[in-house]
Protein backbone atom coordinates (compact mmCIF):
# COMPACT_ATOMS: atom_id res chain seq x y z
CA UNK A 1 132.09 151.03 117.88
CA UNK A 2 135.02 149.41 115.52
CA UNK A 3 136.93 151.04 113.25
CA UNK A 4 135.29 153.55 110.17
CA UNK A 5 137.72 151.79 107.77
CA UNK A 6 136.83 147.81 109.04
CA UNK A 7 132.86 149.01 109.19
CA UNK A 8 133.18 150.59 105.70
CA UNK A 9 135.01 147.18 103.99
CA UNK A 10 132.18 144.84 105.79
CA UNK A 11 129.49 146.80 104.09
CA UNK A 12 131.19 146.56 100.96
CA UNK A 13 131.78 143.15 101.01
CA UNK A 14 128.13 142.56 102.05
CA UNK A 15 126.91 144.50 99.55
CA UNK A 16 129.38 142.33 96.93
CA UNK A 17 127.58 139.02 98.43
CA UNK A 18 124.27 140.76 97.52
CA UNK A 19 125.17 142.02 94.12
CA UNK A 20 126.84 138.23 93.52
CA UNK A 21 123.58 136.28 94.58
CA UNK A 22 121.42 138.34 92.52
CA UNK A 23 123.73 137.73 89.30
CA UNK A 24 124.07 134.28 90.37
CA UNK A 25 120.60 133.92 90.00
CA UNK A 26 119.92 136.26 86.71
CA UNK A 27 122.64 133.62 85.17
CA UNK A 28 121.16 130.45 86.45
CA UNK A 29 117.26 131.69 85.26
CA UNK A 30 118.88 132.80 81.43
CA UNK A 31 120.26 129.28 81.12
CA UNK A 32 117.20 127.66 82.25
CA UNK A 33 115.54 129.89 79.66
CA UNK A 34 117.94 128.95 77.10
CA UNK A 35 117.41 124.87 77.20
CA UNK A 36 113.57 125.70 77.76
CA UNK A 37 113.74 127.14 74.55
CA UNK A 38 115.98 124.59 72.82
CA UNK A 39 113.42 121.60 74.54
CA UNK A 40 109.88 123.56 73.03
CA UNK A 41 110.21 122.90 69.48
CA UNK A 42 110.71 119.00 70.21
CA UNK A 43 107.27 118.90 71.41
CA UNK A 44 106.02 119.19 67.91
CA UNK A 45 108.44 116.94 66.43
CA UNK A 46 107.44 113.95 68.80
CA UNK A 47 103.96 113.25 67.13
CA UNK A 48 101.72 111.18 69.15
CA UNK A 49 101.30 107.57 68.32
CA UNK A 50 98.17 106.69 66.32
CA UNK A 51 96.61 103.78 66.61
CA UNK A 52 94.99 102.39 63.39
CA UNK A 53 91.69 101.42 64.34
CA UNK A 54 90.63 99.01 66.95
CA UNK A 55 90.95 95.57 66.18
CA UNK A 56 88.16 93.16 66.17
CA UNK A 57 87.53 90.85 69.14
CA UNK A 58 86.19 87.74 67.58
């Protein structure tokens, strides 16, 4: 058995690592989600090349 105050600040601190990965990750997934959502609209402005008709193989 250690001392109340030592056992009290090591739970606190582990806690604190908990609470920071957890808002690490929240902050990594919104800016994910942010250039996800600046990328989408590009799809429709990249139109797919069209070819004009098959040319003939004389």
């Amino acid at each position: 058995m250690g001392d109340p105050v030592t056992l009290a600040t090591g739970q606190l601190y582990q806690e604190m690592i908990a609470q920071s990965r957890i808002l690490a990750y929240i902050d990594v997934f919104s800016g994910l989600s942010i250039v996800a959502l600046i990328l989408i609209p590009f799809c429709w402005l990249l139109s797919p090349i069209k070819s004009e008709g098959s040319a003939g193989a004389h």
